[in-house]
PDB file of N, CA and C in Angstrom:
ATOM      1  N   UNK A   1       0.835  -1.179   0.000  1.00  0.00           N
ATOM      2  CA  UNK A   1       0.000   0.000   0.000  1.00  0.00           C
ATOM      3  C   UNK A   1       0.882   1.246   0.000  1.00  0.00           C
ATOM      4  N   UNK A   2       0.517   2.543  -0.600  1.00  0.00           N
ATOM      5  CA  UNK A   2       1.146   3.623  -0.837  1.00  0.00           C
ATOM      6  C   UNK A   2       1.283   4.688   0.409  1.00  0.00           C
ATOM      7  N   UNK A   3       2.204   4.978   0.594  1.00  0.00           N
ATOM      8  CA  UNK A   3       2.266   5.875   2.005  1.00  0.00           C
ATOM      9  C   UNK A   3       1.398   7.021   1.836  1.00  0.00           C
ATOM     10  N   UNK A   4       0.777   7.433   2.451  1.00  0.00           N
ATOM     11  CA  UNK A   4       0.248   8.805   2.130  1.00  0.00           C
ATOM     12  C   UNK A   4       1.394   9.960   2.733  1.00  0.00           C
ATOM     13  N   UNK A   5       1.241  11.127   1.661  1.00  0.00           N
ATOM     14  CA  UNK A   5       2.012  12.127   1.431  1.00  0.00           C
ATOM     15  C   UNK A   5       1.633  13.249   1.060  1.00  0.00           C
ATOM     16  N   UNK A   6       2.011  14.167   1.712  1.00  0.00           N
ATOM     17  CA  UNK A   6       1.481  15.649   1.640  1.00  0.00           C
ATOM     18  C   UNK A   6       1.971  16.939   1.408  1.00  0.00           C
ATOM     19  N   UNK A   7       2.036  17.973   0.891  1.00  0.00           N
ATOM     20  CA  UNK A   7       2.890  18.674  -0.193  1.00  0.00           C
ATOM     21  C   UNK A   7       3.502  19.731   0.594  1.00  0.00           C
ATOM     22  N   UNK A   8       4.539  20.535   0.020  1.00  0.00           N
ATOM     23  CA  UNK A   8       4.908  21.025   0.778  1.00  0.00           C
ATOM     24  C   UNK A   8       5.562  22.371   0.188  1.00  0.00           C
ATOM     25  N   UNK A   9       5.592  23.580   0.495  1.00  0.00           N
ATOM     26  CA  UNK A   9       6.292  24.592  -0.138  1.00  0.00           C
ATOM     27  C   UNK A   9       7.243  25.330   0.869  1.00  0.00           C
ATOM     28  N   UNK A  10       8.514  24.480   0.185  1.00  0.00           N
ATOM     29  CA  UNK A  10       9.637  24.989   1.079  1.00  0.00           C
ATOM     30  C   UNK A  10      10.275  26.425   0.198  1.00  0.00           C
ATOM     31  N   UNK A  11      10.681  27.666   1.213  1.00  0.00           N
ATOM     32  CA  UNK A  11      11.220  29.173   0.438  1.00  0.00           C
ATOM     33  C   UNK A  11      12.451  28.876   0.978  1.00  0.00           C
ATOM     34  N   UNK A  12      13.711  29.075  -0.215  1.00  0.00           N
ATOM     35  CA  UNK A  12      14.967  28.960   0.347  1.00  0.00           C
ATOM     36  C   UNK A  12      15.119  29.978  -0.306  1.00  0.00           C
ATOM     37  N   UNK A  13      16.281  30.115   0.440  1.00  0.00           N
ATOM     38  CA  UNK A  13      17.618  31.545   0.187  1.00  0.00           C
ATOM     39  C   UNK A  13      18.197  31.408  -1.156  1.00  0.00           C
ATOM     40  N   UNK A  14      18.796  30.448  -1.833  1.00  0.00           N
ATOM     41  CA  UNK A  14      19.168  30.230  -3.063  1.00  0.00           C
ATOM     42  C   UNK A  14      18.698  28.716  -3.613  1.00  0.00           C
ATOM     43  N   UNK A  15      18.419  28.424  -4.869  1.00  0.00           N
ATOM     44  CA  UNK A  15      17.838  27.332  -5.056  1.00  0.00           C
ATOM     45  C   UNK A  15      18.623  26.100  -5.242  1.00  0.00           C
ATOM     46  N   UNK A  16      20.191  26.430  -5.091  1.00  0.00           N
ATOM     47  CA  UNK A  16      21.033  25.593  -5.363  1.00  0.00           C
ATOM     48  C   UNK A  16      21.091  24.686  -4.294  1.00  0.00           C
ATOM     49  N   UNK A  17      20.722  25.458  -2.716  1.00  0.00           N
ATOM     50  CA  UNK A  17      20.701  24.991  -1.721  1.00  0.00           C
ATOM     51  C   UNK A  17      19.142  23.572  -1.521  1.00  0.00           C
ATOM     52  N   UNK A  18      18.453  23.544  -2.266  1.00  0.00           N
ATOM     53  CA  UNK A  18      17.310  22.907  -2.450  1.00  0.00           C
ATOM     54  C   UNK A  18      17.552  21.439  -2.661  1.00  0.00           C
ATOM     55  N   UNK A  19      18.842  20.899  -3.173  1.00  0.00           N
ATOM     56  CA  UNK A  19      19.181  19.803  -3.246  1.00  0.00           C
ATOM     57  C   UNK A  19      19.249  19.381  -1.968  1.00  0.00           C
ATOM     58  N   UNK A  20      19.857  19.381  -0.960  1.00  0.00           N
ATOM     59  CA  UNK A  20      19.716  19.401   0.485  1.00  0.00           C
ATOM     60  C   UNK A  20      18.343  18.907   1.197  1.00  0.00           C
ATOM     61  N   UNK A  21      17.690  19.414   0.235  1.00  0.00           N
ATOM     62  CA  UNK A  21      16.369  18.793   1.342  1.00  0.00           C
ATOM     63  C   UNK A  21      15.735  17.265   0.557  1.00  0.00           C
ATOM     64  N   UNK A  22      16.185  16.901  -0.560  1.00  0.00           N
ATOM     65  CA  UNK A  22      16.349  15.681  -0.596  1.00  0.00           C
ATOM     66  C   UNK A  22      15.896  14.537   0.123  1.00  0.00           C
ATOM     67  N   UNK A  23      16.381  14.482   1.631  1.00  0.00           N
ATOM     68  CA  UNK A  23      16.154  13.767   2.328  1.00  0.00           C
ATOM     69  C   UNK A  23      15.317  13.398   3.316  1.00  0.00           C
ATOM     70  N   UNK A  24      14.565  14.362   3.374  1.00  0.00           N
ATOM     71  CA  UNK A  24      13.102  14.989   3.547  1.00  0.00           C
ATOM     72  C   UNK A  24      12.028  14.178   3.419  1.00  0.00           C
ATOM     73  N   UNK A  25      11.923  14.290   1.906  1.00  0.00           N
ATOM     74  CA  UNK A  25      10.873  13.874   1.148  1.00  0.00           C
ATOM     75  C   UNK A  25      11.524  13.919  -0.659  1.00  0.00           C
ATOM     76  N   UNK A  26      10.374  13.786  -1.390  1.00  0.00           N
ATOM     77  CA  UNK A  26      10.564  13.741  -2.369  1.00  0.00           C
ATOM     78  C   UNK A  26      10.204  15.750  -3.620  1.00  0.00           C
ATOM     79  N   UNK A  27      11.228  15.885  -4.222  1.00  0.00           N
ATOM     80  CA  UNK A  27      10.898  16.677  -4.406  1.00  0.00           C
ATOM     81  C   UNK A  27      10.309  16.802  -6.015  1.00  0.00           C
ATOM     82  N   UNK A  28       9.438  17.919  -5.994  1.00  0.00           N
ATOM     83  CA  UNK A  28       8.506  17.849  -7.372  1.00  0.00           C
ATOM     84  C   UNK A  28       8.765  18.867  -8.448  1.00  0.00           C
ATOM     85  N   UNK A  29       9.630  20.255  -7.673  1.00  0.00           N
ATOM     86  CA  UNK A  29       9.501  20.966  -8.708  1.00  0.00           C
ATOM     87  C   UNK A  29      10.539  22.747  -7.986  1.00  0.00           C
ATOM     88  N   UNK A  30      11.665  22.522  -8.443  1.00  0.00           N
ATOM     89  CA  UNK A  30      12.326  23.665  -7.992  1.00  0.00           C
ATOM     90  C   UNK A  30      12.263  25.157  -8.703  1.00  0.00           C
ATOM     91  N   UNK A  31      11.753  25.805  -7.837  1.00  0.00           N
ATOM     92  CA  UNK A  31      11.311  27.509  -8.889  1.00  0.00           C
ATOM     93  C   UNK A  31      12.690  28.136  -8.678  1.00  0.00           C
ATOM     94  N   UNK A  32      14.161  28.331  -9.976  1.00  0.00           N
ATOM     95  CA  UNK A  32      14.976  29.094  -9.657  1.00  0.00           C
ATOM     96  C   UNK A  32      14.827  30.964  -9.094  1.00  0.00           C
ATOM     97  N   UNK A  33      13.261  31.225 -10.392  1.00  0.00           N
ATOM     98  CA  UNK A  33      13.230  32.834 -10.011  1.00  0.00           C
ATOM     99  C   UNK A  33      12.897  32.736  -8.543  1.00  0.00           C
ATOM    100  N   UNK A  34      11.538  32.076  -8.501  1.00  0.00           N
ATOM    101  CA  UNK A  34      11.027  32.570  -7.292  1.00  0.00           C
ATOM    102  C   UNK A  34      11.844  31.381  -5.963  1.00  0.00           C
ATOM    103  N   UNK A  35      12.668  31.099  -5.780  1.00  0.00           N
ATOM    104  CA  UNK A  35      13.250  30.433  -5.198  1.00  0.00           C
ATOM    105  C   UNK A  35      12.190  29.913  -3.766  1.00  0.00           C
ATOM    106  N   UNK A  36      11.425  29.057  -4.313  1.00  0.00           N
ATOM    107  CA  UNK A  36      10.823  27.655  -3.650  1.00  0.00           C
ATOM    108  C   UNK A  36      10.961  26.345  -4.209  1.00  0.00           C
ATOM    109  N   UNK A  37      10.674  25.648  -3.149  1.00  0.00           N
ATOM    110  CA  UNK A  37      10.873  24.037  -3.440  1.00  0.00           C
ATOM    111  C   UNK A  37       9.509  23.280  -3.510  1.00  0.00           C
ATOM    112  N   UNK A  38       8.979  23.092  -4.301  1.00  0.00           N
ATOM    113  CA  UNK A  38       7.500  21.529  -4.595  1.00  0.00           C
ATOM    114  C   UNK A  38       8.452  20.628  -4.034  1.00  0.00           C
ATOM    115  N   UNK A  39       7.929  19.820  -2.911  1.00  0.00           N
ATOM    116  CA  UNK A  39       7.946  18.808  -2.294  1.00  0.00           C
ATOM    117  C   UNK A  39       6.962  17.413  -1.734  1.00  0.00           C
ATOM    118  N   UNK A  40       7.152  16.205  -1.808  1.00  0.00           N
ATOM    119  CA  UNK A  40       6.138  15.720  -0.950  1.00  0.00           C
ATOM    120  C   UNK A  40       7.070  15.286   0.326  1.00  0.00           C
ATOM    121  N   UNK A  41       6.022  15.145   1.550  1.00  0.00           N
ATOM    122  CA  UNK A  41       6.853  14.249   2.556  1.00  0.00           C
ATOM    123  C   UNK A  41       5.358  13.483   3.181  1.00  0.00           C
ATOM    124  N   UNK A  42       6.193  12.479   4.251  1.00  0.00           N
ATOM    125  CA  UNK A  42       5.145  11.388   4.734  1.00  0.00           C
ATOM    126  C   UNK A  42       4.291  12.433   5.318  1.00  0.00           C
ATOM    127  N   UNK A  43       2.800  12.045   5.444  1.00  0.00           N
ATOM    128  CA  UNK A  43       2.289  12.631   6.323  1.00  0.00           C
ATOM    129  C   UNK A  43       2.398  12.060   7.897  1.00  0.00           C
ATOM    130  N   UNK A  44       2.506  11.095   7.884  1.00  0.00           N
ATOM    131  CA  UNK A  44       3.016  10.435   9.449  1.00  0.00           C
ATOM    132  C   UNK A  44       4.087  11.596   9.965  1.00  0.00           C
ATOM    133  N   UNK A  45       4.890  11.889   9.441  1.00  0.00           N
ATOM    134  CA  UNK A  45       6.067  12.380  10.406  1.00  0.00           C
ATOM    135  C   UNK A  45       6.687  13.965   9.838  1.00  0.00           C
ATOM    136  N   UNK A  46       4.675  14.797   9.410  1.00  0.00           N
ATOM    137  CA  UNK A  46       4.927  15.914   8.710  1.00  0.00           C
ATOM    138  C   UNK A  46       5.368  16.935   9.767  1.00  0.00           C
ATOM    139  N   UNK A  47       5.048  16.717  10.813  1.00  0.00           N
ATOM    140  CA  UNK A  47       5.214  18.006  11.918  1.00  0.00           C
ATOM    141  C   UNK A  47       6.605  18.099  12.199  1.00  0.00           C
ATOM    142  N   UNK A  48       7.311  16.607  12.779  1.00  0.00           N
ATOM    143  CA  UNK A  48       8.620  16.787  13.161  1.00  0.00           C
ATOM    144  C   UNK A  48       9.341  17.414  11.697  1.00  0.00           C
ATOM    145  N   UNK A  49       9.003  17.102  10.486  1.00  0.00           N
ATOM    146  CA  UNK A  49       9.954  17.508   9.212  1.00  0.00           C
ATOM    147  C   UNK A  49      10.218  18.669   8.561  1.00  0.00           C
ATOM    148  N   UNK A  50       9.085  19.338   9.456  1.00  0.00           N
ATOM    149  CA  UNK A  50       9.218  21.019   8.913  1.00  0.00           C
ATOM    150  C   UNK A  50       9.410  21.587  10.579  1.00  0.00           C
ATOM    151  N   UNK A  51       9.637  20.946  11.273  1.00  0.00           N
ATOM    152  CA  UNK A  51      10.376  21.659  12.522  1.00  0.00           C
ATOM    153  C   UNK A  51      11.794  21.136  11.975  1.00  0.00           C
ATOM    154  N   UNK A  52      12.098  20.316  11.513  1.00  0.00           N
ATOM    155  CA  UNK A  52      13.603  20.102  11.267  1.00  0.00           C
ATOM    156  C   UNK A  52      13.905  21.117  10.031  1.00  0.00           C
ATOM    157  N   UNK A  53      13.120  21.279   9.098  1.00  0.00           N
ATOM    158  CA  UNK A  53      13.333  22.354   7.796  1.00  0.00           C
ATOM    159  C   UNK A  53      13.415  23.617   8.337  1.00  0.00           C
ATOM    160  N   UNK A  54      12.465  24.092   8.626  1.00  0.00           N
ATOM    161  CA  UNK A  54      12.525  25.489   9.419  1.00  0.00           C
ATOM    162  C   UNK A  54      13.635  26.004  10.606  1.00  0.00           C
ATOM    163  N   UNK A  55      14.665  25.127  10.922  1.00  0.00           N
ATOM    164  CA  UNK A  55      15.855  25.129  11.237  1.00  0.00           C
ATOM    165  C   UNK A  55      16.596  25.064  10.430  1.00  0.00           C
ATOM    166  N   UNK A  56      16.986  24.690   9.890  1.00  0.00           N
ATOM    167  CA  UNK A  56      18.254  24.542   8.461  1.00  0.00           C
ATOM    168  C   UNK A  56      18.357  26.412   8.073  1.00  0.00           C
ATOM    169  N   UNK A  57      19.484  26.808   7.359  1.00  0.00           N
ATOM    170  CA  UNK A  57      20.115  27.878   7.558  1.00  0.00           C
ATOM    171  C   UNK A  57      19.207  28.602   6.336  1.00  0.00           C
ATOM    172  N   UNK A  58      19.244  27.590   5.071  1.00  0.00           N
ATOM    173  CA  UNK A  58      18.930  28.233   3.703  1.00  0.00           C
ATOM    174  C   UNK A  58      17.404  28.105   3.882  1.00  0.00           C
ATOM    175  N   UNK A  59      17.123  27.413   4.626  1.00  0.00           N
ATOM    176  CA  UNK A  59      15.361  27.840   4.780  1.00  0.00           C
ATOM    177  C   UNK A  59      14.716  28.815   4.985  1.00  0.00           C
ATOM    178  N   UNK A  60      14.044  29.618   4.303  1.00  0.00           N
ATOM    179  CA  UNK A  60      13.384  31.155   4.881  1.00  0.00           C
ATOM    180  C   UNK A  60      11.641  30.945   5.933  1.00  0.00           C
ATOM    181  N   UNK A  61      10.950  29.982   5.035  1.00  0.00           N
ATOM    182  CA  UNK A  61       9.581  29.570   5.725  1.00  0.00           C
ATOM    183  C   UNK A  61       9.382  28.083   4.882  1.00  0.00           C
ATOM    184  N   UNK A  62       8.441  27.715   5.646  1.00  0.00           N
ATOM    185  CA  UNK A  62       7.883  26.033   5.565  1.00  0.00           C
ATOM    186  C   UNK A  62       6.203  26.435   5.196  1.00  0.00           C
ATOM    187  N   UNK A  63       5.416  25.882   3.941  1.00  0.00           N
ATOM    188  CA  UNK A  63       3.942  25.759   3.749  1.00  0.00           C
ATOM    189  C   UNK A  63       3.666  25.129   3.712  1.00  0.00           C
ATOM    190  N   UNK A  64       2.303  24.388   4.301  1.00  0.00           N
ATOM    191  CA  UNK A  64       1.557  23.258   3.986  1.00  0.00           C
ATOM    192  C   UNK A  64       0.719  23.241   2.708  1.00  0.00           C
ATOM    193  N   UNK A  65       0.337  22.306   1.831  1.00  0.00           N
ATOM    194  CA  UNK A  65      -0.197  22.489   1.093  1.00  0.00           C
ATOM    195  C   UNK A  65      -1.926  21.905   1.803  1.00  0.00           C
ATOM    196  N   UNK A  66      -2.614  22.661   1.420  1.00  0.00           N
ATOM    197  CA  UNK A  66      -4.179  22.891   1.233  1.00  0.00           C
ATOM    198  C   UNK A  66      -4.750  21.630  -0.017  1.00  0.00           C
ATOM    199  N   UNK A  67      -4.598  21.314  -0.729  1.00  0.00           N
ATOM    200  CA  UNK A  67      -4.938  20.682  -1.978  1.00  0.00           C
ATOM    201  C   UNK A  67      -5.665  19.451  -1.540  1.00  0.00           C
ATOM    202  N   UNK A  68      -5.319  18.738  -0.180  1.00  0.00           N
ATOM    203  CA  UNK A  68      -5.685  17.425   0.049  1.00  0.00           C
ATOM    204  C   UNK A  68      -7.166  18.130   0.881  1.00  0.00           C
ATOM    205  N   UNK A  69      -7.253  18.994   1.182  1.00  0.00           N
ATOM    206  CA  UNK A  69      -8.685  19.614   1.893  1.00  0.00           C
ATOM    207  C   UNK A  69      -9.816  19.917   0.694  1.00  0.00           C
ATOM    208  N   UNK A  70      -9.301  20.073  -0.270  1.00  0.00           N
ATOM    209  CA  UNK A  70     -10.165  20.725  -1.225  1.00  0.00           C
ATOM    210  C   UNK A  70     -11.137  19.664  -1.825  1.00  0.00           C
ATOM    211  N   UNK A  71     -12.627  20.002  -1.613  1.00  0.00           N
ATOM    212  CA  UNK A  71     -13.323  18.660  -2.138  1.00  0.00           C
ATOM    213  C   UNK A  71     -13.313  18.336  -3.612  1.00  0.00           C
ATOM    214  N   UNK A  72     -12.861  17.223  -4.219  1.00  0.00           N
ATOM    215  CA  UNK A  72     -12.942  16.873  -5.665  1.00  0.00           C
ATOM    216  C   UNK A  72     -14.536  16.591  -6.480  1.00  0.00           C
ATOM    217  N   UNK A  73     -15.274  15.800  -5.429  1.00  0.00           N
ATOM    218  CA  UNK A  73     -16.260  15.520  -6.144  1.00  0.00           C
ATOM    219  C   UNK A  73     -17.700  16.622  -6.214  1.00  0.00           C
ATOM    220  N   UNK A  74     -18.257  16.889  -7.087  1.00  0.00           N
ATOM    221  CA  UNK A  74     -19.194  17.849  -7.540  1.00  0.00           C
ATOM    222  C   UNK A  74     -20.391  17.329  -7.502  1.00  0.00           C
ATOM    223  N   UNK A  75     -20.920  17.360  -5.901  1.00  0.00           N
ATOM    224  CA  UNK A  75     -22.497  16.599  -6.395  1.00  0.00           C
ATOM    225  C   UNK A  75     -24.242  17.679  -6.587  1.00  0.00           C
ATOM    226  N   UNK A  76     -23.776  19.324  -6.378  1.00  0.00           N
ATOM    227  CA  UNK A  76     -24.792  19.650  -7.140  1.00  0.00           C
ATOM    228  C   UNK A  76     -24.436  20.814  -7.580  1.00  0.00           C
ATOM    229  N   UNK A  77     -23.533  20.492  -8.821  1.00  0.00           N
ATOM    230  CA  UNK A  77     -23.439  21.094  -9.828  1.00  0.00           C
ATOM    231  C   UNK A  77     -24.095  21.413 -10.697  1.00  0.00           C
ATOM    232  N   UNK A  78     -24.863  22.619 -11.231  1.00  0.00           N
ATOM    233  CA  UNK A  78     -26.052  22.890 -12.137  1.00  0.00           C
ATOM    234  C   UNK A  78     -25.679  22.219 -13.430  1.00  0.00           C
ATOM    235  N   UNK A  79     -26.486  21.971 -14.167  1.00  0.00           N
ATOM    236  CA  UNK A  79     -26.605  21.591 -15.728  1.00  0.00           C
ATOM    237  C   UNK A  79     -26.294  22.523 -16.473  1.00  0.00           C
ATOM    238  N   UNK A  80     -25.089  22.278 -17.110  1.00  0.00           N
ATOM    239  CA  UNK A  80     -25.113  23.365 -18.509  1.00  0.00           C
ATOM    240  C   UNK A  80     -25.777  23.302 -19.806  1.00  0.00           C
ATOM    241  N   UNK A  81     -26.864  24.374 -19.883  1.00  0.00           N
ATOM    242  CA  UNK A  81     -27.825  24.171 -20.523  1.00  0.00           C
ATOM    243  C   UNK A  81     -27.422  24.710 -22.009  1.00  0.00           C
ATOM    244  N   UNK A  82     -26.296  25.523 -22.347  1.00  0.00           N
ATOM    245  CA  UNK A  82     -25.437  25.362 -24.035  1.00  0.00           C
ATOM    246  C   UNK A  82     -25.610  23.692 -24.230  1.00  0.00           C
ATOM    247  N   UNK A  83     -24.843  23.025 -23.563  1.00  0.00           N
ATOM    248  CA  UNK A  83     -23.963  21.564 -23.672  1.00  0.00           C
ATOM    249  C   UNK A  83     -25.263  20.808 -24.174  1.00  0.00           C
ATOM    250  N   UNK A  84     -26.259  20.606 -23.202  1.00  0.00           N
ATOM    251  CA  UNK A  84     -27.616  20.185 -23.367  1.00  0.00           C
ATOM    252  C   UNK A  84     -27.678  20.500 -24.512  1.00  0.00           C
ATOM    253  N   UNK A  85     -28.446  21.818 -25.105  1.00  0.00           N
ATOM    254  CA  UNK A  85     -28.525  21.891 -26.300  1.00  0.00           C
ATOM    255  C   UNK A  85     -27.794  21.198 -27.279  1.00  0.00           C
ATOM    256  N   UNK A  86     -26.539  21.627 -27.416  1.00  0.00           N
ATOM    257  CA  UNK A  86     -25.892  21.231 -28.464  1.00  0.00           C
ATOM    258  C   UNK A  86     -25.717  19.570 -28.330  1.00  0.00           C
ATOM    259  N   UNK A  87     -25.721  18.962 -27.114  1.00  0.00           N
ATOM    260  CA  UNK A  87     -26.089  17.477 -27.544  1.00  0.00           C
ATOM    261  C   UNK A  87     -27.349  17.008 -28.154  1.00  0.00           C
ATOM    262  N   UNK A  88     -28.562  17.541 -28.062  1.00  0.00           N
ATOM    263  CA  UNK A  88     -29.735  17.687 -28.238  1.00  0.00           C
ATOM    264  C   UNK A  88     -29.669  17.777 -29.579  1.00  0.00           C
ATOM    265  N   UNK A  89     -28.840  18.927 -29.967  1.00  0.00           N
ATOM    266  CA  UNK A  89     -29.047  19.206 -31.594  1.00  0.00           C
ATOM    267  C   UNK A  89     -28.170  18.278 -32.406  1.00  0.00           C
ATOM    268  N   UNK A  90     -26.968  17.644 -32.026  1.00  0.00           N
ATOM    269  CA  UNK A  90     -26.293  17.089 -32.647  1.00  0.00           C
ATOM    270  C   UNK A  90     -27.104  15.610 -32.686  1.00  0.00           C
ATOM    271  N   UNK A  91     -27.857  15.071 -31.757  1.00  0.00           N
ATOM    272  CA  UNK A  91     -28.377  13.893 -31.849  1.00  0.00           C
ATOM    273  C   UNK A  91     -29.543  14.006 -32.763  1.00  0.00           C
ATOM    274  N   UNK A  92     -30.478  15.057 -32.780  1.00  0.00           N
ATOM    275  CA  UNK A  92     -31.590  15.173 -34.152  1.00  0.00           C
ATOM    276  C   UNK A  92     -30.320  14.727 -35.586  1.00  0.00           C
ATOM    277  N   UNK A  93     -29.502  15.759 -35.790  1.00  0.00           N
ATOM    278  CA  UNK A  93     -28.803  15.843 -37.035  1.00  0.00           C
ATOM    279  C   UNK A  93     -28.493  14.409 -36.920  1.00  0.00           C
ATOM    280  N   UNK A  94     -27.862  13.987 -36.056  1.00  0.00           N
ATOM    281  CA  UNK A  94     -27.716  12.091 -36.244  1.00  0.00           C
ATOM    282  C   UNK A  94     -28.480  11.112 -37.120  1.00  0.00           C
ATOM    283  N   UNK A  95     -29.708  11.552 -35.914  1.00  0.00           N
ATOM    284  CA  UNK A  95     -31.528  10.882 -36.907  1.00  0.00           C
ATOM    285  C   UNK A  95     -31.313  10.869 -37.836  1.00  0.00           C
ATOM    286  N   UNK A  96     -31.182  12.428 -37.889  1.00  0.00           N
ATOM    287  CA  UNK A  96     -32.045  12.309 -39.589  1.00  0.00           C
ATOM    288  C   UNK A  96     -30.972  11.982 -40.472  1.00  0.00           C
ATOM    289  N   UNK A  97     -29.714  11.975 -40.219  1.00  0.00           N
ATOM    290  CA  UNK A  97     -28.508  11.907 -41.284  1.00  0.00           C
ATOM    291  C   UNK A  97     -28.657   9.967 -41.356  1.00  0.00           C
ATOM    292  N   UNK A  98     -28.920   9.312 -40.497  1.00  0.00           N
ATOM    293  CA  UNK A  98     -28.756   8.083 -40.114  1.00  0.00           C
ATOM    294  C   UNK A  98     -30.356   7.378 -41.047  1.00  0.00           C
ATOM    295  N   UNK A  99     -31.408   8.233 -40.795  1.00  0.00           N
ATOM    296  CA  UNK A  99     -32.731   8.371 -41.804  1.00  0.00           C
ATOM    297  C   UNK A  99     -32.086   8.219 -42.999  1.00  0.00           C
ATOM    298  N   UNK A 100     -31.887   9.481 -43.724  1.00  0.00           N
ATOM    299  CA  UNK A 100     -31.797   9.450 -45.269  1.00  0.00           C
ATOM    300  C   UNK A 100     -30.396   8.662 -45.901  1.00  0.00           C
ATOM    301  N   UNK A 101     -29.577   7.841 -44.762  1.00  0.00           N
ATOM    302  CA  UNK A 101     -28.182   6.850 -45.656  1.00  0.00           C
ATOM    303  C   UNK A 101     -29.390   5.401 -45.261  1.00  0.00           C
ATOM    304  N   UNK A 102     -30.234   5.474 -44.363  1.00  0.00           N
ATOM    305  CA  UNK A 102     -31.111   4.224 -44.219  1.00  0.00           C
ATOM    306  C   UNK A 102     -32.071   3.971 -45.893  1.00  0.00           C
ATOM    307  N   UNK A 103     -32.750   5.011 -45.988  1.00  0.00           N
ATOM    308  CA  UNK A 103     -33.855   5.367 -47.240  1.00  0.00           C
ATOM    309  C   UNK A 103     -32.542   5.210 -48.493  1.00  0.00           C
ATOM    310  N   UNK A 104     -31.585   6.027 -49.016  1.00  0.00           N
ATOM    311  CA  UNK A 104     -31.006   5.998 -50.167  1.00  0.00           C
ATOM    312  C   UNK A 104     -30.559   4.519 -50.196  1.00  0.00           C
ATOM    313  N   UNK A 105     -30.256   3.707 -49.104  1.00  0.00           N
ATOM    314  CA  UNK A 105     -29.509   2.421 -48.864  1.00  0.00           C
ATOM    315  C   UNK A 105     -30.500   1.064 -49.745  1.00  0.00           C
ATOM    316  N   UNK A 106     -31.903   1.845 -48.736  1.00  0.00           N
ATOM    317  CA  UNK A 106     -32.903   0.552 -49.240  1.00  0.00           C
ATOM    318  C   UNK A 106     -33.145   1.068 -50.807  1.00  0.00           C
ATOM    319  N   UNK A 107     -33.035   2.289 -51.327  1.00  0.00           N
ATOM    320  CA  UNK A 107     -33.502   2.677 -52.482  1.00  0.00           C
ATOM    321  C   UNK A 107     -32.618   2.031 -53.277  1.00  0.00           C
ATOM    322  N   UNK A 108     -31.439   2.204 -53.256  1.00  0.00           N
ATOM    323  CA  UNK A 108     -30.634   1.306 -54.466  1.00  0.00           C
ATOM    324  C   UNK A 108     -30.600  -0.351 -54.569  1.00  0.00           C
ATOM    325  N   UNK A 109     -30.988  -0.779 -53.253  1.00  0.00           N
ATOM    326  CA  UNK A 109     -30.719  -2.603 -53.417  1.00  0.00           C
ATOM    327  C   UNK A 109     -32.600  -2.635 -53.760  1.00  0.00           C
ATOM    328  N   UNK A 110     -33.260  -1.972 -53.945  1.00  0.00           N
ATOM    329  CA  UNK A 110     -34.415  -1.924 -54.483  1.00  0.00           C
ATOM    330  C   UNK A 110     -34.353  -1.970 -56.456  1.00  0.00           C
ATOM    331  N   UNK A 111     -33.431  -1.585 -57.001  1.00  0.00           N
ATOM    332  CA  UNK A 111     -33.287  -1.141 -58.111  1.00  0.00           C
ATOM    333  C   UNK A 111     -32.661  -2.215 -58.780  1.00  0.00           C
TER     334      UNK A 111
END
């Protein structure tokens, strides 16, 4: 089973220094301009790991990421009533396109 893991936005002093945290967790994505670190680490042992980060010299601040709070599923989401339509209209044009290759079809093995 997969550890669960939770994100993390580490601000360092220079980004060269970002290799360093390595050992942490896993990292996802180093910003040279804006000098932060995308990280994951365990969530089991997230508290002690950003009390150990937030000590280190090139560390400026430690963020939690929010993303695992945010609800994914959409259960009353209104109907988009364009979409409707245009499925609506594209399924008539179906009919009838599916109608007249039915009619020309029987018309020629008629002949």
């Amino acid at each position: 089973m997969r550890e669960r893991r939770l994100g993390l936005a580490v601000w360092v002093k220079h980004p060269r220094a970002a290799k360093n945290l390595r050992k942490f967790g896993t990292i996802h994505y180093i910003s040279k301009r804006l000098n932060y670190v995308a990280m994951y680490v365990d969530a089991n042992s997230l508290d002690e790991t950003i009390k150990t980060m937030e000590r280190l010299h090139f560390v400026t601040r430690v963020e939690r990421s929010h993303r695992h709070e945010i609800p994914t599923v959409y259960n009353n989401a209104k109907p988009d009533r364009a979409k409707e339509f245009d499925y609506e209209l594209e399924k008539t044009q179906l009919m009838a396109l599916t109608e007249t290759l039915l009619t020309e079809t029987s018309g020629s093995l008629g002949k």
